[in-house]
Protein backbone atom coordinates (compact mmCIF):
# COMPACT_ATOMS: atom_id res chain seq x y z
CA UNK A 1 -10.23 25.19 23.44
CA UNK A 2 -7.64 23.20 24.92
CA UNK A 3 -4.69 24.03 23.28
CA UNK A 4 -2.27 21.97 25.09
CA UNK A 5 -4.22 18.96 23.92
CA UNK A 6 -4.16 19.78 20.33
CA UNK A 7 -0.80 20.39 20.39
CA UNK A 8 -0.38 17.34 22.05
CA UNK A 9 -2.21 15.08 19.71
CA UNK A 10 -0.48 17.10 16.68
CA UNK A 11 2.55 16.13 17.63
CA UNK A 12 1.74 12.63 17.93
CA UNK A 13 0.62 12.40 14.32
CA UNK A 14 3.65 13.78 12.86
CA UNK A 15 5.45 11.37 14.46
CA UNK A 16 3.54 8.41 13.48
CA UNK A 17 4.24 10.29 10.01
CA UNK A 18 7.66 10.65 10.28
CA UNK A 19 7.23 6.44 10.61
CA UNK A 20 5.10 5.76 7.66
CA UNK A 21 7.61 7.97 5.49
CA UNK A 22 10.21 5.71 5.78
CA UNK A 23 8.61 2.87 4.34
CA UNK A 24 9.34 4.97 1.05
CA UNK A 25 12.82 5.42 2.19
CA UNK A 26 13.26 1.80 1.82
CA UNK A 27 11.23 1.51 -1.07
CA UNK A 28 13.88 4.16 -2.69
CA UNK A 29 17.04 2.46 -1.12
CA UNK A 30 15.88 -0.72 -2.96
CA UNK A 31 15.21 0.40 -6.07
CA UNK A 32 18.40 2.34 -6.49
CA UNK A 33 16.59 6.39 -6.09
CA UNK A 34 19.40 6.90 -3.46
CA UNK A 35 18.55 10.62 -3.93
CA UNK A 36 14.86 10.63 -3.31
CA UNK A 37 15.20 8.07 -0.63
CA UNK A 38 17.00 10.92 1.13
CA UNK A 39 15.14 13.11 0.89
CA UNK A 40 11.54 10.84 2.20
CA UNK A 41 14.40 10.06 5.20
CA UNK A 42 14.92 14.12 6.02
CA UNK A 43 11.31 14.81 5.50
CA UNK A 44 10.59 12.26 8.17
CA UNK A 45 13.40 13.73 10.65
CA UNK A 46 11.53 16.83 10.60
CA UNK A 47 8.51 15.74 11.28
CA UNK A 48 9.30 13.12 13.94
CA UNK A 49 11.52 16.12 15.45
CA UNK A 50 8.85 18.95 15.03
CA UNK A 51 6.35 16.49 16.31
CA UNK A 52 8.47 15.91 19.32
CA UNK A 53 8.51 19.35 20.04
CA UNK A 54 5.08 19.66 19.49
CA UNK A 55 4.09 16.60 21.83
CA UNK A 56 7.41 17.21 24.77
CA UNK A 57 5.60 20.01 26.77
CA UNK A 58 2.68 17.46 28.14
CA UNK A 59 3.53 13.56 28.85
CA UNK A 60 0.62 12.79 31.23
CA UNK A 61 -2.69 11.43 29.93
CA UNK A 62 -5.21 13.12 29.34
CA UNK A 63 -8.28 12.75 31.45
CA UNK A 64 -11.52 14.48 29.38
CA UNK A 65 -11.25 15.20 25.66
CA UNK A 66 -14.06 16.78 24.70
CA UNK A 67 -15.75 16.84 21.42
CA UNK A 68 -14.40 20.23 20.35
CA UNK A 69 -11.25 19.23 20.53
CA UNK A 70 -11.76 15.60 19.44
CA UNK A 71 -13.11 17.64 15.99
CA UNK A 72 -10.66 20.11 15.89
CA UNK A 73 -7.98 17.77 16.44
CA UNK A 74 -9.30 15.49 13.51
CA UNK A 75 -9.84 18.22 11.50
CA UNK A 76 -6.29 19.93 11.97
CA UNK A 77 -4.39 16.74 11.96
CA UNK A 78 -5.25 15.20 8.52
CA UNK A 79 -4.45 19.15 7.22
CA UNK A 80 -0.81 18.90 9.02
CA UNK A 81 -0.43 15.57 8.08
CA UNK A 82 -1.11 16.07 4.07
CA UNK A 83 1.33 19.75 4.26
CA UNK A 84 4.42 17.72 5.44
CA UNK A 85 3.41 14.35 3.04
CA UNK A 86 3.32 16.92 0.00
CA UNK A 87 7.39 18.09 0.76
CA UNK A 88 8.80 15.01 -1.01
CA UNK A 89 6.74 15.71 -3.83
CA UNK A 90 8.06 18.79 -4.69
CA UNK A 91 11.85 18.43 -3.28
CA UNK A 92 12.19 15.61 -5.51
CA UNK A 93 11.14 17.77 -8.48
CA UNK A 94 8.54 14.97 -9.36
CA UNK A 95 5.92 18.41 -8.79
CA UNK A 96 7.32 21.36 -9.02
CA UNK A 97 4.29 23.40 -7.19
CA UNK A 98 3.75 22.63 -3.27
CA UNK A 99 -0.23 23.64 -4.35
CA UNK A 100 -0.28 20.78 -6.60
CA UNK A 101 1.60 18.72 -4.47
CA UNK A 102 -0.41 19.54 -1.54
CA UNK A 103 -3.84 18.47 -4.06
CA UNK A 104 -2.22 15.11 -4.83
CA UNK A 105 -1.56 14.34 -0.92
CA UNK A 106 -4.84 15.23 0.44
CA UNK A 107 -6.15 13.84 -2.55
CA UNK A 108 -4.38 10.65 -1.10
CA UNK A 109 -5.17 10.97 2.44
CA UNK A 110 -8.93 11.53 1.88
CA UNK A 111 -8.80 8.43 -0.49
CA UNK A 112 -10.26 10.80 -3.08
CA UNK A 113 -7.45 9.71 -6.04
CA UNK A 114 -8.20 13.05 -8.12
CA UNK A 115 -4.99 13.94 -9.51
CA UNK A 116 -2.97 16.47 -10.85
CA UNK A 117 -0.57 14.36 -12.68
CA UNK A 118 -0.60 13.96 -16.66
CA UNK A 119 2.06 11.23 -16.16
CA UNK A 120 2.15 8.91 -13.53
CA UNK A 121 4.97 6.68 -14.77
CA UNK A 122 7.48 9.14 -14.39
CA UNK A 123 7.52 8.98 -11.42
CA UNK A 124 10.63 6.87 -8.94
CA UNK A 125 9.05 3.77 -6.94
CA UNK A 126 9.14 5.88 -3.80
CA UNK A 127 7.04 8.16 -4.54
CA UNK A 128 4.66 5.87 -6.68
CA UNK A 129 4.38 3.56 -3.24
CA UNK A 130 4.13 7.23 -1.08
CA UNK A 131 1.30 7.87 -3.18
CA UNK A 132 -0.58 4.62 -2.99
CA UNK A 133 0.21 4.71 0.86
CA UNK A 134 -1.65 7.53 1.82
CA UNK A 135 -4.60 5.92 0.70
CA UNK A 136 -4.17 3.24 2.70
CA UNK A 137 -2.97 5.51 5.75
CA UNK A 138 -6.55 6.85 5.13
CA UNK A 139 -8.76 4.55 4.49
CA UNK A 140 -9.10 3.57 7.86
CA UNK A 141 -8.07 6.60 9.70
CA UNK A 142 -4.95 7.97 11.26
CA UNK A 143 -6.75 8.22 14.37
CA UNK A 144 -8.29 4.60 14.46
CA UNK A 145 -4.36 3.58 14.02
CA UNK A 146 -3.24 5.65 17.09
CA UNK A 147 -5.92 4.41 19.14
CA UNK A 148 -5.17 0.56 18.08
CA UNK A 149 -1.55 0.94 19.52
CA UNK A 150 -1.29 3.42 22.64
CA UNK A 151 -3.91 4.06 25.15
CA UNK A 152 -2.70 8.10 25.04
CA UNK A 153 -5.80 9.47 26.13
CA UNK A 154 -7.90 7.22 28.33
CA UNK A 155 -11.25 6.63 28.31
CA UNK A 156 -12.67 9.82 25.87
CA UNK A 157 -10.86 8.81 22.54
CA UNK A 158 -13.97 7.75 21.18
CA UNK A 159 -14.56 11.52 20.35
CA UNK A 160 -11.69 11.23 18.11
CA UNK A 161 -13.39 8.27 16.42
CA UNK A 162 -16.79 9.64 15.76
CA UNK A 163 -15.38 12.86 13.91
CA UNK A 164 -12.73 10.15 11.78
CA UNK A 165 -15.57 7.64 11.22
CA UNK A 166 -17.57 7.47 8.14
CA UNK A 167 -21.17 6.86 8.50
CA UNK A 168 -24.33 8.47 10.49
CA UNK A 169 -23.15 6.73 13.59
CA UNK A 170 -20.20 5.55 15.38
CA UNK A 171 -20.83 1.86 17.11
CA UNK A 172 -18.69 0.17 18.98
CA UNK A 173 -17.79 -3.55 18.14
CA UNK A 174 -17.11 -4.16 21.87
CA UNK A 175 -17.10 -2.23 24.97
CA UNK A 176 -13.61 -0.60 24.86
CA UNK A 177 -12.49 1.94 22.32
CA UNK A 178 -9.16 0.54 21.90
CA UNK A 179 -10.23 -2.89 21.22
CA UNK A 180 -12.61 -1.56 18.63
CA UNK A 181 -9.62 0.10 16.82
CA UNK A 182 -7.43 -2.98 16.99
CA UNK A 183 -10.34 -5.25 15.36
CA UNK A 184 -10.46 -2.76 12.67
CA UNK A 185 -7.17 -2.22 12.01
CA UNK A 186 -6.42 -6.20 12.21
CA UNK A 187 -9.26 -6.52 9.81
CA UNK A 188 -7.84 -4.05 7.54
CA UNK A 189 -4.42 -5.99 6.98
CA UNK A 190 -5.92 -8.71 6.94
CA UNK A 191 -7.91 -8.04 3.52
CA UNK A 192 -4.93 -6.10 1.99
CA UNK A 193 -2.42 -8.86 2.93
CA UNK A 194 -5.17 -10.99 0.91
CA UNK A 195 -5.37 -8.71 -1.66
CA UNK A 196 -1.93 -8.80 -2.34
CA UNK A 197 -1.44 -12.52 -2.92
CA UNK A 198 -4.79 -12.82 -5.03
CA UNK A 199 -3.53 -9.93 -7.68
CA UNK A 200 0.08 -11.45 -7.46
CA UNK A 201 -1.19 -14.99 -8.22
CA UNK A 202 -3.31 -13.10 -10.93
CA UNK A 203 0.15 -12.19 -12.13
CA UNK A 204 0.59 -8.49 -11.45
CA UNK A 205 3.73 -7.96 -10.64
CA UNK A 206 4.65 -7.50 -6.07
CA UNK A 207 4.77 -3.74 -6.44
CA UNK A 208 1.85 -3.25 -8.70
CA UNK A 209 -0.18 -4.97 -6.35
CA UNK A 210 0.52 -3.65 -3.12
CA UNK A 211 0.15 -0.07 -4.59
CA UNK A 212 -3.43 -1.51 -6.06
CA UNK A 213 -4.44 -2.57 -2.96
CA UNK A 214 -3.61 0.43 -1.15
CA UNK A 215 -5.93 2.14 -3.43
CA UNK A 216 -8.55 -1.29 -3.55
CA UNK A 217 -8.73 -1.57 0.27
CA UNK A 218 -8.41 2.06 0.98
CA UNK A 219 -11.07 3.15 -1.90
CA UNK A 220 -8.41 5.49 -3.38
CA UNK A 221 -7.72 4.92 -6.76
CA UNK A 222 -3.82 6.05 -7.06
CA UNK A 223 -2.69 3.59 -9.87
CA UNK A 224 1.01 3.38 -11.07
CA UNK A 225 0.39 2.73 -14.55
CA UNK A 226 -0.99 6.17 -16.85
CA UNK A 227 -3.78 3.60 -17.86
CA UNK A 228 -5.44 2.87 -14.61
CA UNK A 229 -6.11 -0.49 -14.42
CA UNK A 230 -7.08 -1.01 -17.65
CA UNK A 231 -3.52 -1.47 -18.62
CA UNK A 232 -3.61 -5.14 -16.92
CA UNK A 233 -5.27 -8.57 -18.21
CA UNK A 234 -8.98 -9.25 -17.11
CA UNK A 235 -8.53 -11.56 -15.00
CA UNK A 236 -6.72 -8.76 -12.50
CA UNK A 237 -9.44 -6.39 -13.47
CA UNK A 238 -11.65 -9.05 -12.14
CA UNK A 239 -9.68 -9.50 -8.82
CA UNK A 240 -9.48 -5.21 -8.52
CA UNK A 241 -13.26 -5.37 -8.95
CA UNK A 242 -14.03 -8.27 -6.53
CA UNK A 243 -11.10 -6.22 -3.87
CA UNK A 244 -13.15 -3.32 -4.25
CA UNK A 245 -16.70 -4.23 -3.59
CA UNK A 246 -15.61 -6.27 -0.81
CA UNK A 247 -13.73 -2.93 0.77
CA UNK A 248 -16.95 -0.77 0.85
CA UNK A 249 -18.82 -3.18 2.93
CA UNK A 250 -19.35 -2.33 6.08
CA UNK A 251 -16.48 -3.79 8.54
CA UNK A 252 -19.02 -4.92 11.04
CA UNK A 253 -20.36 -7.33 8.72
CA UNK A 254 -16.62 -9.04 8.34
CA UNK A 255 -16.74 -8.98 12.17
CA UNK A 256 -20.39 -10.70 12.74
CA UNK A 257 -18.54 -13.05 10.29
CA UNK A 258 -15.39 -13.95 12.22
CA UNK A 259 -17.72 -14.14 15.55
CA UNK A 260 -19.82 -16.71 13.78
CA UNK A 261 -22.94 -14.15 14.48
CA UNK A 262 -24.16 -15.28 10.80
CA UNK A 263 -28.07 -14.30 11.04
CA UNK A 264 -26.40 -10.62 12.47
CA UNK A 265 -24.16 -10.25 9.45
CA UNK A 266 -26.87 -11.12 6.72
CA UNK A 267 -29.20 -9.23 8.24
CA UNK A 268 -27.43 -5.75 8.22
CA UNK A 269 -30.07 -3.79 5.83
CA UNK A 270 -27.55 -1.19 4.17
CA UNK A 271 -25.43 -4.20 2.87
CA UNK A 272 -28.01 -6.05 1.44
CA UNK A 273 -28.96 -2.67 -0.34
CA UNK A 274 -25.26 -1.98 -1.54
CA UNK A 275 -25.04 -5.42 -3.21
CA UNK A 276 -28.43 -4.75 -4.82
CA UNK A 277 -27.58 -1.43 -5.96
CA UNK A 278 -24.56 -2.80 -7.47
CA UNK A 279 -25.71 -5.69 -9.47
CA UNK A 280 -29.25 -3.48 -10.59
CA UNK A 281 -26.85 -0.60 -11.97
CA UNK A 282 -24.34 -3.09 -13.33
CA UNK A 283 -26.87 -5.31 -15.34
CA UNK A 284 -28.25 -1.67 -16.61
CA UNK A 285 -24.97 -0.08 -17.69
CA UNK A 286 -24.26 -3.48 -19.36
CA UNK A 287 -27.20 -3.43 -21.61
CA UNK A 288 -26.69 0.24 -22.31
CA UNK A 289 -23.42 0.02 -23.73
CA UNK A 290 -23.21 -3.55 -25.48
CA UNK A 291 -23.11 -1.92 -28.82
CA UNK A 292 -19.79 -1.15 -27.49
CA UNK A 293 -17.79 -3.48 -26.73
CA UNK A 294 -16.99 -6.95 -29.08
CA UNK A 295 -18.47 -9.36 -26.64
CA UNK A 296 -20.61 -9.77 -23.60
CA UNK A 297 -17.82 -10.28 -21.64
CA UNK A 298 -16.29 -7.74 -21.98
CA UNK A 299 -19.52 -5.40 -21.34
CA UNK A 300 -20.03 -7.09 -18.20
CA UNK A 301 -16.32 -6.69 -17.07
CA UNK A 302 -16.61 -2.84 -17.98
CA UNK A 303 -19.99 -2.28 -16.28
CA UNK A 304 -18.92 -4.28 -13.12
CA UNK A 305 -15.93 -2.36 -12.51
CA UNK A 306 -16.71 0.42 -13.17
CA UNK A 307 -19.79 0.34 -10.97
CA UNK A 308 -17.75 -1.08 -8.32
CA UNK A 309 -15.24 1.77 -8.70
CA UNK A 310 -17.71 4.42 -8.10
CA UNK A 311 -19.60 3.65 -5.41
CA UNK A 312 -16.74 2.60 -3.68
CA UNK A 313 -15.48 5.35 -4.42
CA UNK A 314 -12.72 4.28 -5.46
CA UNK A 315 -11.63 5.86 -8.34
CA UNK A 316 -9.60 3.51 -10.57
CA UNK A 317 -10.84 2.98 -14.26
CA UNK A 318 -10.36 0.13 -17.00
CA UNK A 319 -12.46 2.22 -19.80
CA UNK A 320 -13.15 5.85 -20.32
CA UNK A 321 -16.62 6.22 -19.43
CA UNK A 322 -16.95 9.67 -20.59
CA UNK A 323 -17.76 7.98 -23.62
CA UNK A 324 -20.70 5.94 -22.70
CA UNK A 325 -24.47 6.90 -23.37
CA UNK A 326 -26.20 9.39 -21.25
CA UNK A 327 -28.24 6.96 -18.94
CA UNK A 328 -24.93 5.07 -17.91
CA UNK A 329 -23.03 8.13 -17.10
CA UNK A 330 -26.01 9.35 -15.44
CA UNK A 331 -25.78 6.29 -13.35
CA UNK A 332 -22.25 7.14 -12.72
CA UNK A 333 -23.52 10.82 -11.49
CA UNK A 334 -25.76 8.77 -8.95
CA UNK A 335 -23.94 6.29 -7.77
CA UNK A 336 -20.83 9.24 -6.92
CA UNK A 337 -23.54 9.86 -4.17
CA UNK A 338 -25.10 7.49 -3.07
CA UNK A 339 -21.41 6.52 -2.01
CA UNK A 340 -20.36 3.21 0.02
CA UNK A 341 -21.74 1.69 3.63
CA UNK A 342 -21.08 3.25 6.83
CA UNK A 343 -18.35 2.06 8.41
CA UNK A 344 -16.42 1.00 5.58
CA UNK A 345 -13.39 2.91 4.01
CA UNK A 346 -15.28 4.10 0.64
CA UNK A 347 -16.26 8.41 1.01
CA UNK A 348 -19.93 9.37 -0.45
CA UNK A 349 -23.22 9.91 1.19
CA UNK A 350 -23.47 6.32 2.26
CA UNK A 351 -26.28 3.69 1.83
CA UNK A 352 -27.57 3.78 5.17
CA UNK A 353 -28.18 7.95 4.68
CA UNK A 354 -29.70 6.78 1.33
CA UNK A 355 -32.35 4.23 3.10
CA UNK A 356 -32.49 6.84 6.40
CA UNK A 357 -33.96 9.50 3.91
CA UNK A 358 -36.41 7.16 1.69
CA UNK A 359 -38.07 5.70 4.77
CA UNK A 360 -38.38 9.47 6.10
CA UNK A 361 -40.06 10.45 2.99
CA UNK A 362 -42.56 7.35 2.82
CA UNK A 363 -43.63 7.70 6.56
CA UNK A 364 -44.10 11.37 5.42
CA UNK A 365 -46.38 10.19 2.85
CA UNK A 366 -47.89 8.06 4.87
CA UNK A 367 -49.11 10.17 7.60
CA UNK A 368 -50.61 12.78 4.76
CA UNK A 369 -53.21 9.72 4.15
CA UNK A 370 -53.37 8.59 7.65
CA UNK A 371 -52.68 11.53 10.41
CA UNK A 372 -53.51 10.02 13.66
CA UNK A 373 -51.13 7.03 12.45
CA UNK A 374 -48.12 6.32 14.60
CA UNK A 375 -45.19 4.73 12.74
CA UNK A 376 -41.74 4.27 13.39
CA UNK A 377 -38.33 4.25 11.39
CA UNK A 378 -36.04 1.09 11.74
CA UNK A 379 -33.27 -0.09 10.23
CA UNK A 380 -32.13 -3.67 10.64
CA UNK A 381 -35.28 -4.44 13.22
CA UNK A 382 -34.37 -1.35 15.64
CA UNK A 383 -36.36 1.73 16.16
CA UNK A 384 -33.91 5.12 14.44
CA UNK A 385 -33.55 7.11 17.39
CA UNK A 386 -34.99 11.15 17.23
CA UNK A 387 -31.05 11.96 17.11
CA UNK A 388 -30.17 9.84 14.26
CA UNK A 389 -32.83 11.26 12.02
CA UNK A 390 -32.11 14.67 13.28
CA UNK A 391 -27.88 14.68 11.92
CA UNK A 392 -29.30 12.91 9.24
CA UNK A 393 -30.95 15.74 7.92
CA UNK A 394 -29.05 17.87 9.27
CA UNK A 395 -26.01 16.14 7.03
CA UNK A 396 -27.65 16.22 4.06
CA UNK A 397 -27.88 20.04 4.66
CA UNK A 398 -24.46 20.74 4.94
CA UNK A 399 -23.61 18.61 2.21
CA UNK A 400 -25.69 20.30 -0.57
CA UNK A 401 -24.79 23.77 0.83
CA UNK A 402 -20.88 22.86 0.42
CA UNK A 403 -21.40 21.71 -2.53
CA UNK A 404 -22.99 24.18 -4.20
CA UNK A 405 -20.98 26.92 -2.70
CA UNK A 406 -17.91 25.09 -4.07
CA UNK A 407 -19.29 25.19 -7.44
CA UNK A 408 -20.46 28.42 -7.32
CA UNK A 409 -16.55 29.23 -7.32
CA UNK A 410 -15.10 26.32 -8.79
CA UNK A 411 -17.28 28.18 -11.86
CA UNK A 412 -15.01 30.95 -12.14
CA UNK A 413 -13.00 29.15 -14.04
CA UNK A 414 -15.54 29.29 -17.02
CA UNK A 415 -15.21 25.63 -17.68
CA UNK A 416 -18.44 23.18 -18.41
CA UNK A 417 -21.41 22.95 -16.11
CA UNK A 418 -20.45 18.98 -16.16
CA UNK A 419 -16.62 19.10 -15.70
CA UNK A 420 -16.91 21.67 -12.94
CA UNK A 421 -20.24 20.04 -11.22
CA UNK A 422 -18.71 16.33 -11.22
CA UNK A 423 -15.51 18.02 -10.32
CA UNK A 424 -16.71 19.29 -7.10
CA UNK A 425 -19.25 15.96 -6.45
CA UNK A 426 -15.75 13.85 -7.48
CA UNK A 427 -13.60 15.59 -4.40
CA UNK A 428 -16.42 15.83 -1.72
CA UNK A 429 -17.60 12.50 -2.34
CA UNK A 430 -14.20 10.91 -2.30
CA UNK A 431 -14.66 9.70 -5.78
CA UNK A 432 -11.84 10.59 -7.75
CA UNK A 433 -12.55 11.33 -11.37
CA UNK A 434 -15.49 12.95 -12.61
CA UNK A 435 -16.81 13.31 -16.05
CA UNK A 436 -15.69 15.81 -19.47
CA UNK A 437 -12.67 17.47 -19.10
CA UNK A 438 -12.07 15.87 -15.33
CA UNK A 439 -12.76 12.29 -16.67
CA UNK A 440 -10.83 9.08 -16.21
CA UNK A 441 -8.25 10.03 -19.15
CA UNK A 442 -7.87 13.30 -17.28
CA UNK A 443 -6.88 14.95 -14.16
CA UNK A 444 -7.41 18.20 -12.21
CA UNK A 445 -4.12 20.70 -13.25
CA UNK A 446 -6.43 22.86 -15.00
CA UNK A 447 -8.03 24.44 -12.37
CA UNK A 448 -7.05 27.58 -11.05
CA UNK A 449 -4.96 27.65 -7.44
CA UNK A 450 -8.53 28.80 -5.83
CA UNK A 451 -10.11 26.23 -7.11
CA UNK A 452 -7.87 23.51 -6.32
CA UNK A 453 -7.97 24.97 -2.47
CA UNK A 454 -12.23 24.80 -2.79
CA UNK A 455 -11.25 21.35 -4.08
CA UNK A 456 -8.92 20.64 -1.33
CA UNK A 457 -11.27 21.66 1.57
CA UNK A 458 -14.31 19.49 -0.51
CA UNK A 459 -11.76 16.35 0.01
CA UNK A 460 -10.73 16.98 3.62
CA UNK A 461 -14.32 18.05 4.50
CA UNK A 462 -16.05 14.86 2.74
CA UNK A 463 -13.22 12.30 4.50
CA UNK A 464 -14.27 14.21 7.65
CA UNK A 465 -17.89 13.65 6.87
CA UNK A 466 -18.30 17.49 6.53
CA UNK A 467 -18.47 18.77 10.11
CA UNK A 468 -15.19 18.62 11.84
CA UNK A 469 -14.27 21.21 8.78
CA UNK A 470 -17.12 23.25 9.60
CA UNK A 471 -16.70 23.12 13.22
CA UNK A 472 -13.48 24.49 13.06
CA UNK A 473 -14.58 27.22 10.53
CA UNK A 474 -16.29 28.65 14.26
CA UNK A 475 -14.93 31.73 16.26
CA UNK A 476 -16.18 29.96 19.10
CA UNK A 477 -14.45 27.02 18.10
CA UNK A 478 -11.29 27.98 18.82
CA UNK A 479 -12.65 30.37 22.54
CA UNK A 480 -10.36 29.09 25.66
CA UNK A 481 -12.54 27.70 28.61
């Protein structure tokens, strides 16, 4: 391990940090919260001074960084980040406890948008915006951001990439690293500056809607009102669910689209899947619970969001759908993880995993009747290389081995089978709320501080897409060369 690096790189990040917290500094100066805007400003001279110190020993670039450290890095640098984004939390009193604090930043980070917070509205505008901020700091990755502005490490950032990215694969939308970053990132304003105007012209009010869209674009689900979303007219539920949807596409797609590479964008296979999955489970949900609501409308509003909201994995709500019928919520419970596309900002499993793993099992099935036949797997037209298939599997592994250890202790807390189950599949899948007594209406303060830290490493380790947490987890992770 390369420890100069890491320190290097850890340094860096707190200093971008140190940055991003003063947005809530002016947020806090502007509203009047002269006493919490001081304190967001001290938090972020520490960091930008311990990140100094962190980063002063080594000012060259560096020339190899290998994947080790590209994973430990990543891994280590969304932890550091979330410990000094909890302080103002609990030096403003807002939450007393740095464990809960700590719960509600990762939970931010990680775009997860499980929270520990009974009432939201009590809190100042800083922290409200702070809150909504981190999901869009996450959404599309710390890292991505670094690598869109300096060139601090060469040629061998895009190790950094891979363990930030979410999806089975990394690709490149052109040759260079850097560039590939700054198309993201552009593309990333780009749909939250126009999700800001549509939900303002929908006539939620400026700071309502840039915290919404931090948690629409970034798949969070942070609100600022104790009712979600629901608390607004349907016409901006309508604009939420459209803002939503459109975030857990696959940012290649929006790309192909800009390029005028039309046939590529419409021919991406996982897309056409999400949008299918969507409007099947939508149209299902909607004729499941029409006794419910007055009109069909309204069902359809209810079932569209909400669907939206999960697989996105967002986390935002307009109705608690703890009470809808069994097959809706069990939809729900599917939907948590079958997750977003790759390469889009929303946590989960991911569609193209999804369609990786069906095709698997059907050529499986179809050599049992035909032995000596010789099939491939593709996806979009192209043959799935041996590797893909092989951390494909070898995903889906891990995945159902951390979760079920997590619930295995999650379950000392002698709560449900269903609150503590959709508790755990809530945080590693990036989801947010889960059903029973961690529903929509509820939140997560009644789990026990071990818990919460299972919960906490579930978040991190699903952002991460489960291995640079594991990696780390290695004695030989952390051997010197």
């Amino acid at each position: 391990m390369n420890f100069a690096i890491l320190s290097f790189i850890i340094g860096f990040i707190l200093q971008f940090e140190a940055l991003f917290l003063l947005l809530p500094w002016i947020v806090g100066m502007i509203y009047g919260e002269y006493h919490v805007a001081l304190i967001y400003l001290v938090t972020a001279a520490v960091c930008f001074i311990l990140g100094k110190l962190l980063s002063f020993r080594h000012t060259g670039r560096f020339k190899e960084l290998y994947v080790r450290e590209g994973f430990t890095a990543v891994a280590l640098g969304w932890f550091v980040m979330s410990v000094f984004g909890a302080i103002p939390f609990v030096l403003t009193g807002e939450i007393p406890f740095y464990i809960d604090a700590l719960f509600e930043t990762i939970s931010g980070f990680t775009t997860t948008g499980s929270s520990i917070l009974s009432d939201v509205e009590a809190l100042s505008y800083a922290s409200l915006f702070w809150r909504s901020f981190t999901h869009w700091i996450g959404g599309m990755g710390v890292f991505v951001f670094i690598m869109a502005i300096l060139p601090m490490m060469g040629g061998s950032t895009m190790n950094l990439m891979r363990a930030e990215s979410p999806g089975p694969s990394v690709s490149k939308l052109v040759p260079r690293v850097r560039d590939t970053a700054k198309i993201l990132y552009g593309l990333y304003m780009a749909i939250t500056v126009l999700g800001v105007i549509m939900l303002c012209l929908c006539g939620m009010p400026l700071f309502d809607s840039l915290c919404t869209t931090f948690g629409s674009v970034g798949t969070g689900g942070f609100g600022v009102k104790n009712s979600s979303i629901g608390g607004y007219s349907p016409l901006i539920q309508n604009a939420v669910t459209i803002l939503m949807i459109l975030s857990g596409v696959n940012y290649t797609v929006y790309f192909c689209l800009l390029s005028r590479q039309f046939k590529e964008a419409f021919s991406i296979e996982e897309v056409r899947w999400y949008f299918l999955i969507i409007f099947a489970s939508a149209l299902t949900i909607a004729w499941n619970i029409r006794p419910l609501y007055a009109t069909l409308g309204e069902t359809l509003r209810h079932s569209f969001f909400q669907v939206g909201t999960i697989i996105t994995t967002t986390g935002f709500a307009t109705t608690d759908f703890n009470m809808w019928p069994q097959l809706s919520k069990t939809i729900l419970l599917l939907l948590m993880m079958i997750g977003a596309c790759a390469g889009s900002t929303g946590g989960g499993i991911k569609v193209s995993r999804v369609l990786i793993l069906f095709k698997a099992i059907r050529k499986e099935l179809s050599m049992m009747i035909h032995p000596r036949m010789v099939k491939k797997i593709k996806m979009d037209g192209h043959n799935l290389s041996h590797e893909t298939l092989r951390s494909t599997n070898v995903y889906m592994t891990a995945y159902f081995i951390v979760l079920f250890v997590s619930l295995l202790i999650v379950c000392l807390d002698e709560y449900d089978l269903s609150t503590n189950f959709t508790a755990v599949l809530a945080t590693l899948n990036n989801i947010g709320p889960g059903l029973e007594l961690v529903g929509p209406t509820q939140n997560f303060a009644l789990f026990s501080p071990l818990s919460k830290c299972v919960l906490m490493f579930d978040m991190l380790a699903g952002r991460l897409e489960l291995f640079p947490m594991l990696v780390i987890m290695l004695p030989s992770c952390w051997k010197k060369y």
